[in-house]
N, C-alpha and C. Protein backbone atom coordinates (compact mmCIF):
# COMPACT_ATOMS: atom_id res chain seq x y z
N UNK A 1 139.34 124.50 165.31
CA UNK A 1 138.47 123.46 164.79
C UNK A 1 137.16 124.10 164.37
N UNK A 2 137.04 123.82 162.91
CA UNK A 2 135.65 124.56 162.46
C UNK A 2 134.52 123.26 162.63
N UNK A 3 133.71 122.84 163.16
CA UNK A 3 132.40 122.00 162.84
C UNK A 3 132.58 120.39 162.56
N UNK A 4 134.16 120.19 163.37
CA UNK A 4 134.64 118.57 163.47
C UNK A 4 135.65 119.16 163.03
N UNK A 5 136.21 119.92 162.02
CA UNK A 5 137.24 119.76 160.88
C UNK A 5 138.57 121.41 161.22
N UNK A 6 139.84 120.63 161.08
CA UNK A 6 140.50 121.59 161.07
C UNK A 6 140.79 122.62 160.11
N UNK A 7 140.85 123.90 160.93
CA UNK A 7 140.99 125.18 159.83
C UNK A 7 142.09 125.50 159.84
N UNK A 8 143.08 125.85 158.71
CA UNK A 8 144.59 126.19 158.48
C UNK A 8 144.77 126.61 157.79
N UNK A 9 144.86 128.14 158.49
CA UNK A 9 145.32 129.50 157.06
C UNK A 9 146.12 128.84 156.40
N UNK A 10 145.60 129.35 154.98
CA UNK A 10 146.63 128.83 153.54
C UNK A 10 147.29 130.62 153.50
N UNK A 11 148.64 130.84 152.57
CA UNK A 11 148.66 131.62 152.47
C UNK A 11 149.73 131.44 150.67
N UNK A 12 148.46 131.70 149.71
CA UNK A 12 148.94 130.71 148.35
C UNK A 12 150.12 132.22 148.06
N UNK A 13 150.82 131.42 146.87
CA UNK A 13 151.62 132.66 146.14
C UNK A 13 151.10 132.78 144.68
N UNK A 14 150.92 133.68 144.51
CA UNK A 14 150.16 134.01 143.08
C UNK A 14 151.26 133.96 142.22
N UNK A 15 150.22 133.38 140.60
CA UNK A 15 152.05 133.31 140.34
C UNK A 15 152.40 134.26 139.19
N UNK A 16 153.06 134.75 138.21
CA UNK A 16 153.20 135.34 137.71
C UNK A 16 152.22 135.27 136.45
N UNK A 17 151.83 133.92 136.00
CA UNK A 17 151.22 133.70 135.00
C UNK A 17 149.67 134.26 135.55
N UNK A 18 149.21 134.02 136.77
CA UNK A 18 148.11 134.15 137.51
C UNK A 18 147.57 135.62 137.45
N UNK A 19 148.95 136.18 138.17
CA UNK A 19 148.80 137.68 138.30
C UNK A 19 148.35 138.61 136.68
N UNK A 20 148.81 138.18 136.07
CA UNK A 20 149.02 138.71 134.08
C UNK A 20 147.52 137.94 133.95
N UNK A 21 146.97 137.19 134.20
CA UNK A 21 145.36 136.67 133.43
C UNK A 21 144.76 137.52 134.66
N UNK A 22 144.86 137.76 135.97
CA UNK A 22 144.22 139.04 136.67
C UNK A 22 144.08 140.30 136.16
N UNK A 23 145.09 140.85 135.89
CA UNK A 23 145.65 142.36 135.23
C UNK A 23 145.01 142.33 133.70
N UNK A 24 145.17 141.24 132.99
CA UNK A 24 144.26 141.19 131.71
C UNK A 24 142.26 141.17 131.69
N UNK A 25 142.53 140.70 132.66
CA UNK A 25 140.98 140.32 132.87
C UNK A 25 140.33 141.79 133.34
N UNK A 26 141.06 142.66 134.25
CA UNK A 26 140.99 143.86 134.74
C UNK A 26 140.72 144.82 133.39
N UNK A 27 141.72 144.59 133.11
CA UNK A 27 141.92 145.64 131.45
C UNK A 27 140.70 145.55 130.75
N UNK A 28 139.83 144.23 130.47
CA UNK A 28 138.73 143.74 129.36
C UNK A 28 137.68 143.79 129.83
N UNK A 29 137.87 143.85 131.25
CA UNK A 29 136.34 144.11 131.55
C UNK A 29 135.66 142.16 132.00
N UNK A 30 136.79 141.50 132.25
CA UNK A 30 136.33 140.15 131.86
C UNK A 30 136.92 139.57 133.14
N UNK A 31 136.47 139.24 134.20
CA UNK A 31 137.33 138.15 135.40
C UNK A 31 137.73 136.94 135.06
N UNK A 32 139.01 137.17 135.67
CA UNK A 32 139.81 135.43 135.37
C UNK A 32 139.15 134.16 135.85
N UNK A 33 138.47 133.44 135.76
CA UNK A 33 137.84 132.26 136.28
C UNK A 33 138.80 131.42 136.64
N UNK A 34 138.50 131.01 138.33
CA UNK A 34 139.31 130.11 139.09
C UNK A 34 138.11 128.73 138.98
N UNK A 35 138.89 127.41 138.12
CA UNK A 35 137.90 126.36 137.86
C UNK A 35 137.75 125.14 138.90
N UNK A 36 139.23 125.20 139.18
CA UNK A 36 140.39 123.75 139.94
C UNK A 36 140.64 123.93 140.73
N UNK A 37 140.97 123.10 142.08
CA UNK A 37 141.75 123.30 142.86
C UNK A 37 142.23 121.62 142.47
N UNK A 38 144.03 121.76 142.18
CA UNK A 38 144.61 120.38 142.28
C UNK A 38 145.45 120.47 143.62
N UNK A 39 145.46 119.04 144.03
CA UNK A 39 146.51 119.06 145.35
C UNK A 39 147.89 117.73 144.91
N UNK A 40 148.45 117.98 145.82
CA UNK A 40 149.89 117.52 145.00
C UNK A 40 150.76 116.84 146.58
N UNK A 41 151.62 116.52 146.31
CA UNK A 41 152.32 115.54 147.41
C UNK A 41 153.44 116.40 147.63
N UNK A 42 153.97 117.17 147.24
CA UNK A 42 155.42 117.47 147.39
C UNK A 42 155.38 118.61 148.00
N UNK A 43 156.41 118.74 149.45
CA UNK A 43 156.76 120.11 150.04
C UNK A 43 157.87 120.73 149.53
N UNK A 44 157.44 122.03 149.31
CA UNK A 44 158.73 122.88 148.94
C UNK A 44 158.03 124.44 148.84
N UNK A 45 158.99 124.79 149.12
CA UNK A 45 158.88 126.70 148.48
C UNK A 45 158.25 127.23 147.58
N UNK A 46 157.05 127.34 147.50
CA UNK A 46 156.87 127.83 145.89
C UNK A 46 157.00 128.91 145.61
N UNK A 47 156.82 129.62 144.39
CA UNK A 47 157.75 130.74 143.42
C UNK A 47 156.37 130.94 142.97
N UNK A 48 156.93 132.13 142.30
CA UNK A 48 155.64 133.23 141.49
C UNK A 48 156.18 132.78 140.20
N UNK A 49 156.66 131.84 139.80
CA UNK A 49 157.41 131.62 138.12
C UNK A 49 156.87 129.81 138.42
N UNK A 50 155.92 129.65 138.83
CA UNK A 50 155.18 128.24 138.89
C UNK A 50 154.33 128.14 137.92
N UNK A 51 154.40 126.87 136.75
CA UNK A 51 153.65 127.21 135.84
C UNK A 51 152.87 125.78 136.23
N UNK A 52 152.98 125.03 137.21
CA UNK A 52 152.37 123.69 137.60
C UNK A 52 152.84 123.55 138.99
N UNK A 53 152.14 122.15 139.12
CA UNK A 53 152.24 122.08 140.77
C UNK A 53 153.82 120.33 140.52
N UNK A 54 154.57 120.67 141.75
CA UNK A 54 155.21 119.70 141.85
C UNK A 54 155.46 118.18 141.54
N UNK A 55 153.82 117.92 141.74
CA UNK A 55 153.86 115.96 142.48
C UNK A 55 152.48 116.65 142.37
N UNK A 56 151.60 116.72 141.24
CA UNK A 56 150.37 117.10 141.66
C UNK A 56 149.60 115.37 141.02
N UNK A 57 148.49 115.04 141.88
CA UNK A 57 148.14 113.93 142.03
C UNK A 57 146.56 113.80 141.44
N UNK A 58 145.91 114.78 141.59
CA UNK A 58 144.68 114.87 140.94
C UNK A 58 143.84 116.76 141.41
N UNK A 59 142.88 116.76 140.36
CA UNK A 59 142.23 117.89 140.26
C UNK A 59 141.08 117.89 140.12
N UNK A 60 140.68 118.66 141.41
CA UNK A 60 139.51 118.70 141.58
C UNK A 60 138.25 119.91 141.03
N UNK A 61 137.64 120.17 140.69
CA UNK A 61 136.53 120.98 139.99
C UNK A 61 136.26 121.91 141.37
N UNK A 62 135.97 123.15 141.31
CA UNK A 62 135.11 123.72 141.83
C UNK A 62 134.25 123.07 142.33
N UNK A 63 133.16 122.93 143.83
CA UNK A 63 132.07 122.38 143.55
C UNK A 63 131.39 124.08 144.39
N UNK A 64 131.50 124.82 144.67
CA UNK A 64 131.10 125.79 145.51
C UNK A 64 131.65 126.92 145.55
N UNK A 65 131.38 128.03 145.23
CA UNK A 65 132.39 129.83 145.61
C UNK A 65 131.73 130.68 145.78
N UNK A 66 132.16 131.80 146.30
CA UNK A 66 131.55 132.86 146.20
C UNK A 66 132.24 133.29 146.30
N UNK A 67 132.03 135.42 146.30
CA UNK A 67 132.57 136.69 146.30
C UNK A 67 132.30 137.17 147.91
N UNK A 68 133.25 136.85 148.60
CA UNK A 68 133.15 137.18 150.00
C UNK A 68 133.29 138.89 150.36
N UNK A 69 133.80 139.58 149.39
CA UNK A 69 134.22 140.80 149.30
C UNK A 69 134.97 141.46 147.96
N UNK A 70 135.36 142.81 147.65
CA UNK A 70 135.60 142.95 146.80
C UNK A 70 136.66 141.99 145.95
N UNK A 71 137.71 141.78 147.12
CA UNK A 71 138.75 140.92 146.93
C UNK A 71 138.97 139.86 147.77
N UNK A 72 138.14 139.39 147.82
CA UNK A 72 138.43 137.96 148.97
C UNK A 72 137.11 136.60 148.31
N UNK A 73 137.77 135.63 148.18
CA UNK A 73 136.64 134.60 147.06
C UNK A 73 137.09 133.37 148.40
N UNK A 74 135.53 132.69 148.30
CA UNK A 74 136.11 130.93 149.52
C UNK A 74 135.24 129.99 148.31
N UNK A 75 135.85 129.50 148.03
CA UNK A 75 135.72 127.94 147.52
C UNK A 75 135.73 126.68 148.02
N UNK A 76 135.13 126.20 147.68
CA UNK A 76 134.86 123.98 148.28
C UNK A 76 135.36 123.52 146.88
N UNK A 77 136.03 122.40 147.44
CA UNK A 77 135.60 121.04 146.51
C UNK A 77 135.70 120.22 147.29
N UNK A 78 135.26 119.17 146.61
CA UNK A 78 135.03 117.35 147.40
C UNK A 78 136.01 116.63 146.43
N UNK A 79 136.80 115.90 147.51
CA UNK A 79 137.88 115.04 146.62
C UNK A 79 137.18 113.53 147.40
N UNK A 80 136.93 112.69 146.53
CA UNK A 80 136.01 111.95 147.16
C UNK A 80 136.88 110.73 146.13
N UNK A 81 137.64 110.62 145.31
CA UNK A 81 138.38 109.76 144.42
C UNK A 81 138.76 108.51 145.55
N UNK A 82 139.30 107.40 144.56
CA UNK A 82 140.29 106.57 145.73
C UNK A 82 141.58 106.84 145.56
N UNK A 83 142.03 107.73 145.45
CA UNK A 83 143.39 108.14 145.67
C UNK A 83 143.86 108.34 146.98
N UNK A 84 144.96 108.03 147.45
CA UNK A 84 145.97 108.64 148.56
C UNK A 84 147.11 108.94 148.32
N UNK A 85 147.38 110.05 149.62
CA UNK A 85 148.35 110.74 149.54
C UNK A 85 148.45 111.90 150.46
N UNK A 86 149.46 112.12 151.16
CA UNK A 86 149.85 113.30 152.11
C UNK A 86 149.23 114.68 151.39
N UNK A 87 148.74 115.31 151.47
CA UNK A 87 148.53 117.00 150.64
C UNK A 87 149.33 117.88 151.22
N UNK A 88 150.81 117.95 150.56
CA UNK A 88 151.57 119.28 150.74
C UNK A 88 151.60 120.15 149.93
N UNK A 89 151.05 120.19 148.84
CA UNK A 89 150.63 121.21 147.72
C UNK A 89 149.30 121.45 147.81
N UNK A 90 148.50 123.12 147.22
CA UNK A 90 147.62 122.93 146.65
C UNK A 90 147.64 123.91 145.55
N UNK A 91 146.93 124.12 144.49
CA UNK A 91 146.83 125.11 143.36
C UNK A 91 145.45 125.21 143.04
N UNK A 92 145.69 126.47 142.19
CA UNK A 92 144.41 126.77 142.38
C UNK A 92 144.46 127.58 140.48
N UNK A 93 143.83 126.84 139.68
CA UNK A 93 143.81 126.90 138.81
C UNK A 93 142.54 127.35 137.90
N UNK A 94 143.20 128.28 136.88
CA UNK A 94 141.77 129.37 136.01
C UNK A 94 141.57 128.05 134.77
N UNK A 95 140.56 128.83 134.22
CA UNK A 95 139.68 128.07 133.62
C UNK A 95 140.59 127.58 132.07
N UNK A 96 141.53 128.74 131.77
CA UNK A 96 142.19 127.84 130.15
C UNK A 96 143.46 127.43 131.05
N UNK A 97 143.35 126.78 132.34
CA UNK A 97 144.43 125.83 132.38
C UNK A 97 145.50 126.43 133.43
N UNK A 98 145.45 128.29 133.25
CA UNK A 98 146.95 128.43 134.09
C UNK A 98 146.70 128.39 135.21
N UNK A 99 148.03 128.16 136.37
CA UNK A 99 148.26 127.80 137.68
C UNK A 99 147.95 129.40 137.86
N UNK A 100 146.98 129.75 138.83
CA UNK A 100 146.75 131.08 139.10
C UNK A 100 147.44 130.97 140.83
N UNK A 101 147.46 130.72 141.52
CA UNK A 101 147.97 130.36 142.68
C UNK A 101 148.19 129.20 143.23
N UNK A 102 149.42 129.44 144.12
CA UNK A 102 149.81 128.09 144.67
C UNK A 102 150.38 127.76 145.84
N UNK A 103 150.40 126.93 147.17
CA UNK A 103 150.84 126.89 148.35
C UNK A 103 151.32 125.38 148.47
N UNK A 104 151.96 125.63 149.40
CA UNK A 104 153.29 123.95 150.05
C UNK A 104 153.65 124.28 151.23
N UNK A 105 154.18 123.20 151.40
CA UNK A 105 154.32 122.83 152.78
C UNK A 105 155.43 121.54 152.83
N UNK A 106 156.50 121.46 153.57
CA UNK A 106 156.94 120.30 153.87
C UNK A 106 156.02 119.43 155.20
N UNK A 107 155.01 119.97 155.84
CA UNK A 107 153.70 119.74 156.94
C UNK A 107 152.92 119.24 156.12
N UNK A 108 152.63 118.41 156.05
CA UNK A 108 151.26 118.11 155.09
C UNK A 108 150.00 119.02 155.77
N UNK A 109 149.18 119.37 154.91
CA UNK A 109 147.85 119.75 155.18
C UNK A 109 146.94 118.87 155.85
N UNK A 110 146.76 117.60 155.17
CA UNK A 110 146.04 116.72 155.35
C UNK A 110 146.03 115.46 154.78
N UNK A 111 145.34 114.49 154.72
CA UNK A 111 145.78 113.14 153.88
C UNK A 111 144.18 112.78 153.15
N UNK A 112 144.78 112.73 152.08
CA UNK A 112 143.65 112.34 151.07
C UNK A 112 143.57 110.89 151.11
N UNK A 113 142.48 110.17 151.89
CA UNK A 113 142.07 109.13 152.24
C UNK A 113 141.31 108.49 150.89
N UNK A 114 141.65 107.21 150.44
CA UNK A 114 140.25 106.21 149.73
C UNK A 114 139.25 106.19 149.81
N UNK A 115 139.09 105.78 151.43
CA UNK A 115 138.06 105.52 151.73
C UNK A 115 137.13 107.23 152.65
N UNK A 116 137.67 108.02 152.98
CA UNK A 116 136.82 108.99 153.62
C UNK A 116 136.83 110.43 152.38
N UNK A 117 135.65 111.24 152.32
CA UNK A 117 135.82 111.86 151.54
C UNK A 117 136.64 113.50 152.23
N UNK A 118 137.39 113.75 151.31
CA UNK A 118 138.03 114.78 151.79
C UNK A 118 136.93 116.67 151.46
N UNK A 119 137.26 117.45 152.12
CA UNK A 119 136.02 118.35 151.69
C UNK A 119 137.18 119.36 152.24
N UNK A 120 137.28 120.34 150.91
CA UNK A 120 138.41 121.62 150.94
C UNK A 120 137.40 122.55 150.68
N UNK A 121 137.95 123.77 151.84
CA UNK A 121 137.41 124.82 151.96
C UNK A 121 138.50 125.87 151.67
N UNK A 122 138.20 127.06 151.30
CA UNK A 122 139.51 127.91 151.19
C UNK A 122 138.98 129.40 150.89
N UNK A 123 139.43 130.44 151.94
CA UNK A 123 139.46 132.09 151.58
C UNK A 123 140.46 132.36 150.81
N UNK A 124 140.31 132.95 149.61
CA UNK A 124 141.68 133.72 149.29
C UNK A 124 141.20 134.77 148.85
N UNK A 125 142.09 135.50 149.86
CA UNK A 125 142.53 137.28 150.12
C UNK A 125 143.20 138.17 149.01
N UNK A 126 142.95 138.77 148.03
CA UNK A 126 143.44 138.54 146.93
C UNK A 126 143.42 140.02 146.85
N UNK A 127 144.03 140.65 147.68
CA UNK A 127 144.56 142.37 147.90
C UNK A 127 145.20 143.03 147.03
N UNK A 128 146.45 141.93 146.51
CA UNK A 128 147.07 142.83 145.12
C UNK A 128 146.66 143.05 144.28
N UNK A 129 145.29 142.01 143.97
CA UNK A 129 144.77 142.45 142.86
C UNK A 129 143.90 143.44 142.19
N UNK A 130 143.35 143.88 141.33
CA UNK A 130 142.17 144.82 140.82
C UNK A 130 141.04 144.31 141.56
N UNK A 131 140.23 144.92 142.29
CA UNK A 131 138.73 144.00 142.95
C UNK A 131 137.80 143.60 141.71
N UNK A 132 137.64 142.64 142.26
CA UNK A 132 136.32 142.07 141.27
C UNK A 132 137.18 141.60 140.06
N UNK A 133 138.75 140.78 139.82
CA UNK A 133 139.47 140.60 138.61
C UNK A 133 139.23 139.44 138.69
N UNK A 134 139.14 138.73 139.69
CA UNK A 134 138.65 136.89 140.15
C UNK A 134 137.53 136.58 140.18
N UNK A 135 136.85 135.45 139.51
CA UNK A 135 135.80 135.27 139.96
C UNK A 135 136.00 133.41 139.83
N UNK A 136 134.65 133.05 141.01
CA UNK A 136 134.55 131.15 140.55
C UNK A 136 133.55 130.87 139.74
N UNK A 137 134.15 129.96 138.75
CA UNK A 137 133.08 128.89 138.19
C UNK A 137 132.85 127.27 139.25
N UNK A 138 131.99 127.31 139.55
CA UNK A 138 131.59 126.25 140.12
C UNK A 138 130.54 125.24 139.58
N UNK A 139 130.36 123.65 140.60
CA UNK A 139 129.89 122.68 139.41
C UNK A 139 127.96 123.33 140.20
N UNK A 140 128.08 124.17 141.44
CA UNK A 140 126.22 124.18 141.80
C UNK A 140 126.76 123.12 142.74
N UNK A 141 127.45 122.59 143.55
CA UNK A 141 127.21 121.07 144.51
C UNK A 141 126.61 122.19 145.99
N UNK A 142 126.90 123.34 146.05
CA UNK A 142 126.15 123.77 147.60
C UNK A 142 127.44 123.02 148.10
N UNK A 143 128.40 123.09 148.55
CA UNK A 143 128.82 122.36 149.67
C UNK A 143 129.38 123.50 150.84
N UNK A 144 129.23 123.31 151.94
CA UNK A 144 129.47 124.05 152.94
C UNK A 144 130.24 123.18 153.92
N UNK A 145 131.27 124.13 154.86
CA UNK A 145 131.91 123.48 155.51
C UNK A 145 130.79 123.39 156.62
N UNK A 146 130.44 124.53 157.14
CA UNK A 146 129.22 124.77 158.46
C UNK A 146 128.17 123.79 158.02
N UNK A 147 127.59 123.42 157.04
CA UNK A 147 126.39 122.29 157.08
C UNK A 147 126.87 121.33 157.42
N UNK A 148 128.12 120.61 156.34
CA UNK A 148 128.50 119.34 156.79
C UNK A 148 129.19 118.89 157.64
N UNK A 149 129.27 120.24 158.31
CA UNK A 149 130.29 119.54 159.73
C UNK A 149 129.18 119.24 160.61
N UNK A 150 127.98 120.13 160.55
CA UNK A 150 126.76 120.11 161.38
C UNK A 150 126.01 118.83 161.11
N UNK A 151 126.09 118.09 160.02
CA UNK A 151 125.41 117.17 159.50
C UNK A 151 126.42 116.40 160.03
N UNK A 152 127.58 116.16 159.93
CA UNK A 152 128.93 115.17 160.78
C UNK A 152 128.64 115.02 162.18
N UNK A 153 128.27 115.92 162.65
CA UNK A 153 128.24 116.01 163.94
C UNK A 153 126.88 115.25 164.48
N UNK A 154 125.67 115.37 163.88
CA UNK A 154 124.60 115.23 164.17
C UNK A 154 124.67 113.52 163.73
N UNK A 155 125.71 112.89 162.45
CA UNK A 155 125.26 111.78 162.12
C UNK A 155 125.93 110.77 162.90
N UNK A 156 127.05 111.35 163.53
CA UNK A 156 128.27 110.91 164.79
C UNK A 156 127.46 110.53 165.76
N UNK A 157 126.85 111.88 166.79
CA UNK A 157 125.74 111.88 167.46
C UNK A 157 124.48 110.46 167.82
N UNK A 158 124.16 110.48 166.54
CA UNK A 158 122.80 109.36 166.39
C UNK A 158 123.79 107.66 166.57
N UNK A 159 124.97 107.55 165.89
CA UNK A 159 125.72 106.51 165.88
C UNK A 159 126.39 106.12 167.56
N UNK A 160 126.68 107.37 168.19
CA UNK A 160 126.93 106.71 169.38
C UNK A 160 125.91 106.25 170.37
N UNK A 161 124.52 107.35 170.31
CA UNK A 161 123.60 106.92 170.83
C UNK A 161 123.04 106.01 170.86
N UNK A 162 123.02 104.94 169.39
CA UNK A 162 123.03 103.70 169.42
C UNK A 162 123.64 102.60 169.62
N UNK A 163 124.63 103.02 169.67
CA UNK A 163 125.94 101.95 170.09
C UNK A 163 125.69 101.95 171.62
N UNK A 164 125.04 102.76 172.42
CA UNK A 164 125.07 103.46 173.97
C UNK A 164 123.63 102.53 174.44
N UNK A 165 122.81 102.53 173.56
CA UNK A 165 121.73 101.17 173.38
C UNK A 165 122.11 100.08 173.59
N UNK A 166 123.08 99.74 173.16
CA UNK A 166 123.33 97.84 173.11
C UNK A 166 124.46 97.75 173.98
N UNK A 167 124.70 98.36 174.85
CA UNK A 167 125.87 98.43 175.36
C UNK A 167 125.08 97.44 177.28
N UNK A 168 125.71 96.06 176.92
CA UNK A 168 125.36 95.46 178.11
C UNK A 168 125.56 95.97 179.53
């Protein structure tokens, strides 16, 4: 448990189309921009010959990344939509569109609630590749898992303490 919220190694499969805009991007002097992360409903196996996600349900923007190391990038987004749905997919998609990586699960990850906002965090370890062939475009939102769990915690905190007030 990271800061209220559960942490669960992802371990995506890059996919073939992913790997070829890495290796190109390497060649030009130019990093592949990871824009999206979409999440999707459907468990299954995924393949390095994935050119989309299963049952994918909506896509979310970057809101946060960085370069954790030569080859290792963590990204946020906020899925804050009224959509629901189990999350047994996720992808992770470059900027003209291709599925650059992708992970499933017949376990769901998590459930994309209406009403609560969902907040995805994610390392990816990205060893096979050329260092420095990935990079994120993000929207600037700052989102952190460590603030807002700290801010969760603290706004939890003040709510029971008052409820602990009126309590006859």
């Amino acid at each position: 448990v990271y800061g209220g919220a559960r942490v669960t190694a992802l371990i995506p499969v890059i996919t073939t189309k992913g790997l070829a805009a890495a290796w190109t991007a390497d060649n030009t002097g130019v990093a592949a921009k990871i824009t999206h992360i979409a999440l999707g409903s459907n468990g299954y196996n995924p393949s390095k010959g994935q050119i989309s996600l299963q049952a994918e349900k909506k896509r979310y923007a970057i809101a946060d990344g960085q370069r954790v190391g030569d080859t290792q990038i963590h990204v946020t987004a906020l899925a804050d939509d009224p959509s629901e749905f189990w999350v047994k997919e996720v992808g992770f998609y470059l900027e003209d569109g291709t599925l650059f990586a992708v992970w499933s699960s017949a376990n769901p990850l998590a459930y994309k609630s209406a009403l609560v906002p969902l907040l995805l965090g994610f390392d990816l370890v990205l060893d096979a590749l050329p260092a420095g062939s990935i990079t994120v475009v993000s929207t600037g939102a700052n989102l952190s898992l460590a603030a807002w769990g700290e801010q969760f915690a603290a706004q939890s905190a003040a709510i029971v303490d008052n409820m602990a007030r009126h309590v006859d």
